[in-house]
Protein backbone atom coordinates (compact mmCIF):
# COMPACT_ATOMS: atom_id res chain seq x y z
CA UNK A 1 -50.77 -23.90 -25.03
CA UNK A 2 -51.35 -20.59 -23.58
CA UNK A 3 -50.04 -22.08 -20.27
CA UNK A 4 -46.80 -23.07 -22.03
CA UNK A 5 -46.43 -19.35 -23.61
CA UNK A 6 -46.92 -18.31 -20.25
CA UNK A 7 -44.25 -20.64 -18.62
CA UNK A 8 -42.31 -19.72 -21.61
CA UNK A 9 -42.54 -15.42 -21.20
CA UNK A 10 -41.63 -16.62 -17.30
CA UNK A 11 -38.33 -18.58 -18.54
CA UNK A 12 -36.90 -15.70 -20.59
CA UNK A 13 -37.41 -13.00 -18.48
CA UNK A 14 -35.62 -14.85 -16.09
CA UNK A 15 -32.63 -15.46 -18.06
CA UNK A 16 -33.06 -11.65 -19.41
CA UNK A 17 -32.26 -10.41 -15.69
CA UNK A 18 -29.87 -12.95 -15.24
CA UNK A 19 -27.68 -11.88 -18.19
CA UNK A 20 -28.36 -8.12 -17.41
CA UNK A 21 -27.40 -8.46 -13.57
CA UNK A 22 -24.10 -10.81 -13.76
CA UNK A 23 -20.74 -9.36 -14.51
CA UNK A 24 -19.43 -9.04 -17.39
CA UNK A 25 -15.73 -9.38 -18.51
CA UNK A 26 -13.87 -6.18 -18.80
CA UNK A 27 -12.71 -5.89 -22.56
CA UNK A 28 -9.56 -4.29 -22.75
CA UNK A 29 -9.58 -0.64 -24.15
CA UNK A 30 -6.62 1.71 -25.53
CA UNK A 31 -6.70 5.51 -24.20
CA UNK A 32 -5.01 8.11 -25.28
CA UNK A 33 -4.40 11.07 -23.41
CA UNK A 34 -3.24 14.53 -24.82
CA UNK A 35 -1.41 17.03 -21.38
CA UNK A 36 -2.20 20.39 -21.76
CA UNK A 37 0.57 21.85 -24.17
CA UNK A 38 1.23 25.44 -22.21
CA UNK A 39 2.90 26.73 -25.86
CA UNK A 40 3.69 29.47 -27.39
CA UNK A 41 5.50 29.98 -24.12
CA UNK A 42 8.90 27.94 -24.55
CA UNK A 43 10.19 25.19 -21.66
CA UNK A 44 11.75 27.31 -18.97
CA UNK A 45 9.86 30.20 -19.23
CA UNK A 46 7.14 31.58 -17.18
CA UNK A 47 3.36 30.77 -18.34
CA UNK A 48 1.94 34.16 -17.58
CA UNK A 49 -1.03 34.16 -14.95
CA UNK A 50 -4.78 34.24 -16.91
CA UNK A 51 -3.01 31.99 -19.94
CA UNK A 52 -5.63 30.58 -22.22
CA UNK A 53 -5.13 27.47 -24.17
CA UNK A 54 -6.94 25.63 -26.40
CA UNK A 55 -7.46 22.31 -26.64
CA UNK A 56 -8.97 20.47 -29.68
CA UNK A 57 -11.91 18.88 -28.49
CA UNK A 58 -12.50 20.49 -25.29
CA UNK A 59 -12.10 24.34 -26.13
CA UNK A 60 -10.71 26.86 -23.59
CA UNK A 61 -8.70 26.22 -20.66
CA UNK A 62 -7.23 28.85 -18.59
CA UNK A 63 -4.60 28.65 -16.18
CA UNK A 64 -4.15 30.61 -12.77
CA UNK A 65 -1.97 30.53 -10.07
CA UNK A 66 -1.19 31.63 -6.39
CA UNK A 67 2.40 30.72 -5.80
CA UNK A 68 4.99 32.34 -3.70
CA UNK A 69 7.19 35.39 -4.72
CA UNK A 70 9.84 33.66 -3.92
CA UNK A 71 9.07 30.81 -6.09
CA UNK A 72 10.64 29.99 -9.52
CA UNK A 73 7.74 28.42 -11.64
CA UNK A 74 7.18 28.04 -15.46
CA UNK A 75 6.41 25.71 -18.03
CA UNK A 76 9.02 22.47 -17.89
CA UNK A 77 9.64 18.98 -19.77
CA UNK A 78 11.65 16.03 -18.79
CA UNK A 79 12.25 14.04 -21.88
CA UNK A 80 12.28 10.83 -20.16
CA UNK A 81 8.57 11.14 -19.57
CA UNK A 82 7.42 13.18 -22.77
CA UNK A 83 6.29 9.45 -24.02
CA UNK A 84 4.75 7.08 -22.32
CA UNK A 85 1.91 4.83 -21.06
CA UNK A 86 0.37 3.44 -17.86
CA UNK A 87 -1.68 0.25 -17.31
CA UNK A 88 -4.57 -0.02 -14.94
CA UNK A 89 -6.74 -3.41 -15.04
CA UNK A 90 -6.71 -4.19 -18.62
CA UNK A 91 -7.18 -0.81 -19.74
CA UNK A 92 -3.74 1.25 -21.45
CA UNK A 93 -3.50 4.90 -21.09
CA UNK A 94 -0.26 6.26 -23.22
CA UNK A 95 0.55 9.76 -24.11
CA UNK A 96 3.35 11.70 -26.73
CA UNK A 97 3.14 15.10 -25.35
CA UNK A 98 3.90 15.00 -21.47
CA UNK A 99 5.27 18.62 -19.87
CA UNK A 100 4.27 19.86 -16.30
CA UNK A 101 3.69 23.70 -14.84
CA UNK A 102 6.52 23.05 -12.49
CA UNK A 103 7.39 25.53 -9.51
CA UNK A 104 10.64 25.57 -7.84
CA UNK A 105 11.12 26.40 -3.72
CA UNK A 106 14.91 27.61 -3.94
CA UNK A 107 14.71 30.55 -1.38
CA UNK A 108 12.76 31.02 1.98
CA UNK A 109 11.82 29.49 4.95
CA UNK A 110 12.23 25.55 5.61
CA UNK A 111 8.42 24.85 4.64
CA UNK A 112 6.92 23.31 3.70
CA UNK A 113 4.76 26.08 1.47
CA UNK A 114 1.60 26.15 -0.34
CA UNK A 115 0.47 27.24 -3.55
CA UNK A 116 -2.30 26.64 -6.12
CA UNK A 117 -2.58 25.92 -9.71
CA UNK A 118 -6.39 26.08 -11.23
CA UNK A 119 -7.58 24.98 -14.75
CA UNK A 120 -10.75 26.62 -16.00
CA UNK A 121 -12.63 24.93 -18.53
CA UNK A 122 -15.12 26.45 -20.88
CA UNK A 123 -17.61 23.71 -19.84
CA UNK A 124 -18.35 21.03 -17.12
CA UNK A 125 -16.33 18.21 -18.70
CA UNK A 126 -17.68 14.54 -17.93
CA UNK A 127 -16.25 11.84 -14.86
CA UNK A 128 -13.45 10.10 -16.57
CA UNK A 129 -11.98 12.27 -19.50
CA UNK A 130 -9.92 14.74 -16.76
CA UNK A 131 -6.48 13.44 -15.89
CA UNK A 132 -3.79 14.39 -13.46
CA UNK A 133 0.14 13.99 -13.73
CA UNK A 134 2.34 14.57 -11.14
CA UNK A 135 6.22 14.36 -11.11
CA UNK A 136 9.27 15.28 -8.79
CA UNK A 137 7.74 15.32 -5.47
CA UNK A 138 10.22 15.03 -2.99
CA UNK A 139 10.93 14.47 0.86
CA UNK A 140 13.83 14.58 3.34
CA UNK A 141 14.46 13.57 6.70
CA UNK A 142 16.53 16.16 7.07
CA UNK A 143 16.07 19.59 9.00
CA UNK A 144 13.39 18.11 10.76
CA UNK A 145 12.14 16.26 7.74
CA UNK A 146 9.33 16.80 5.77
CA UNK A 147 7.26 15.86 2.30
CA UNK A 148 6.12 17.89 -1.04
CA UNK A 149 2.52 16.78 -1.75
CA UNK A 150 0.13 17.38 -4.24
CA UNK A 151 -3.38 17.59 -3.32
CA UNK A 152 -6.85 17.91 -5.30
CA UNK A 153 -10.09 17.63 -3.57
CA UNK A 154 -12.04 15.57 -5.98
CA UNK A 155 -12.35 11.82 -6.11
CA UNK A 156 -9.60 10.19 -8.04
CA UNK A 157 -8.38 7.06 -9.13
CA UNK A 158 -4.76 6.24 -9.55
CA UNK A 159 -3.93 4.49 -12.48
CA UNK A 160 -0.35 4.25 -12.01
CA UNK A 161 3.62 5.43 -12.30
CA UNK A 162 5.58 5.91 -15.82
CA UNK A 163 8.57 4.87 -14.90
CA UNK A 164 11.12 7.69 -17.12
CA UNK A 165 13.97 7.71 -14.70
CA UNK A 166 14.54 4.18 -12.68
CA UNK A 167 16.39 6.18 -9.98
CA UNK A 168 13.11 8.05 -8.92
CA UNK A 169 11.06 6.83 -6.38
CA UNK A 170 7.42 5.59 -6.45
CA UNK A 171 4.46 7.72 -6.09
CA UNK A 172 1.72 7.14 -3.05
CA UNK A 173 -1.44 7.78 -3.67
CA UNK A 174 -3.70 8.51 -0.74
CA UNK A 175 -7.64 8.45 -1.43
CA UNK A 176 -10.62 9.90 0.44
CA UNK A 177 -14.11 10.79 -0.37
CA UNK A 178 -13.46 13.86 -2.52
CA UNK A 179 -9.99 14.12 -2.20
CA UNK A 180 -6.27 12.74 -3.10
CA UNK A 181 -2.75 13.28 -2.64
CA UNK A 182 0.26 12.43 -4.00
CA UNK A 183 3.70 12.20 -2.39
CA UNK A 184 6.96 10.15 -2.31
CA UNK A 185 6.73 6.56 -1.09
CA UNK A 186 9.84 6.77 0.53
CA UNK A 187 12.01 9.62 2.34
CA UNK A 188 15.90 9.83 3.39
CA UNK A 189 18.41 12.16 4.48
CA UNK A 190 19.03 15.00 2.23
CA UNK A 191 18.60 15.32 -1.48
CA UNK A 192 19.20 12.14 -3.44
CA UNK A 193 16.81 9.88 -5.52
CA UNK A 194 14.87 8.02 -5.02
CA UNK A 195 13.29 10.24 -2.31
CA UNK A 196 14.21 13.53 -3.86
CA UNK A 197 12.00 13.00 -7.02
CA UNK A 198 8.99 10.82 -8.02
CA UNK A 199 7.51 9.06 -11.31
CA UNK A 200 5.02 10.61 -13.34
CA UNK A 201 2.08 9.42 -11.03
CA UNK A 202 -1.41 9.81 -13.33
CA UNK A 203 -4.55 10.03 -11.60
CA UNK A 204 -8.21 9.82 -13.21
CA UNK A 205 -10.56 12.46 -11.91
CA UNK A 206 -14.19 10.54 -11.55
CA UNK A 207 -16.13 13.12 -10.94
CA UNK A 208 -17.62 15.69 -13.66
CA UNK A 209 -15.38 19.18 -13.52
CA UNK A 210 -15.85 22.74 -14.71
CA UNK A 211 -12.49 23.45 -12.87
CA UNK A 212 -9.88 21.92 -11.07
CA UNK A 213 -7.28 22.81 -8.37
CA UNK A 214 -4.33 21.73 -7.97
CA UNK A 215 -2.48 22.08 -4.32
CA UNK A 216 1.10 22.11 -4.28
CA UNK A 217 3.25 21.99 -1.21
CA UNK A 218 6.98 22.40 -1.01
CA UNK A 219 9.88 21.73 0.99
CA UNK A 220 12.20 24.15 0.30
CA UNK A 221 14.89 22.88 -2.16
CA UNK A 222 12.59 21.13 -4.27
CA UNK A 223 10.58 21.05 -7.32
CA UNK A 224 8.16 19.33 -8.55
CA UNK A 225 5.37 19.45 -11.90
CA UNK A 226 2.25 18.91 -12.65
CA UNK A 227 0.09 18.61 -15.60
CA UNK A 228 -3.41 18.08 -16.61
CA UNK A 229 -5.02 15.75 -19.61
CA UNK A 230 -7.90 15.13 -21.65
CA UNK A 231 -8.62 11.81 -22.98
CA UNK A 232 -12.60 12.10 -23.48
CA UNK A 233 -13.36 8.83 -24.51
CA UNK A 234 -11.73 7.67 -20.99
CA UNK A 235 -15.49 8.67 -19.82
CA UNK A 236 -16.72 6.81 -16.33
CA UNK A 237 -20.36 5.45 -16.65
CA UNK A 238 -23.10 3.72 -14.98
CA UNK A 239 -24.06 0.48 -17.08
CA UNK A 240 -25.95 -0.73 -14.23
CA UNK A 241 -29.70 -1.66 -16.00
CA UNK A 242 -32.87 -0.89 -14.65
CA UNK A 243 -36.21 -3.36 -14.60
CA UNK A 244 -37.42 -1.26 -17.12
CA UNK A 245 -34.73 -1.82 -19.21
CA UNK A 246 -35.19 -5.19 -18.87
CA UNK A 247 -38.76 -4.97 -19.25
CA UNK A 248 -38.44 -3.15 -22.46
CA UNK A 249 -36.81 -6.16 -23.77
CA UNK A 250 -39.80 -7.85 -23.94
CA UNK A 251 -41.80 -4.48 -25.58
């Protein structure tokens, strides 16, 4: 008998790490993520440097910028992409409030030029509940060609293009240890879609953030947005187990 309870014990800790190391199905899960709304400041208008806005469930954010004099920037919405949703493995992510801090390159040298955009938080929010939305980001091949690009260094996970405006081009998303950027797929000569604007691209930021930076770099002529959102629920986690949480099973 006691062999058999022994053999027995031996058997179901067996199929315990079995079940705990094979993997599972990915259930599919709804998101929902809410942009940063820059009001009281009205579309068109600038969004004065230090803003603070707060956002239920997150607190404080404030926005600061280094931009170009000779820049036109302030707080914008394209109605084709206020609602929307994106779909990434079997996981939605859908939104009802889209707008972008967009900045404008009308005046200048050819460029391309760079400025910065940085959202302060009023804590280190976790991997997974930070998004990213870019939109407009154009490219030419003319006057010696060039690309707008939008750049963050943290790692980042694209989840894909809302596609408001079928004229627009795709966004590509380039990846790297600790950095991404974002640019038109495809370029042309002078101004004219699809290479002129892009999608709202949305990007996942998987690492835990206090603050984030985002890089903008324009051609002159163009403009493009961005946008941060929240969606903490969207949190990335380790569910790998641990022999001790397999051990405990049998505790």
């Amino acid at each position: 008998m006691r062999h058999t309870k022994a053999l027995l014990t031996i058997l179901c800790l067996a199929l315990a790490v079995t079940a705990v190391s094979l993997p599972t199905t990915a259930s599919a899960a709804a998101y929902s993520i809410t942009w940063l709304d820059m009001s009281p400041n009205a579309f068109g208008s600038v969004v004065p440097n230090g803003s603070v806005f707060f956002v239920p469930g997150i607190g404080n954010v404030t926005v600061t910028y280094s931009v170009p004099a000779h820049w036109t920037h302030g707080r914008y919405q394209n109605p084709a992409y206020t609602v929307g949703s994106v779909t990434s493995g079997p996981d939605t992510y859908s939104w009802s409030n889209y707008e972008h801090f967009g900045t404008i390159f009308d005046a200048g040298l050819l460029g391309p030029e760079p400025g910065t955009i940085t959202y302060t938080f009023a804590g280190t929010l976790p991997a997974g509940s930070v998004f990213v939305g870019t939109i407009g980001l154009g490219a030419t091949t003319s006057f010696g060609g060039g690309a707008s690009v939008t750049t963050v260094n943290q790692n980042g996970t694209f989840l894909g293009d809302y596609i408001g405006d079928v004229t627009a081009g795709a966004s590509q998303f380039t990846g790297g240890a600790g950095t991404f950027s974002v640019q038109n797929s495809v370029t042309g000569a002078g101004g004219a879609n699809p290479w002129w604007n892009t999608q709202l691209g949305v990007v996942r930021i998987d690492d835990a953030v206090s603050s984030l930076t985002v890089n903008q770099s324009l051609i002159r002529g163009d403009g493009i947005g961005v946008n941060i959102g929240f969606e903490p629920h969207g949190i990335v986690a380790d569910e790998a187990a641990t022999w001790g949480e397999v051990k405990a099973l049998f505790e």
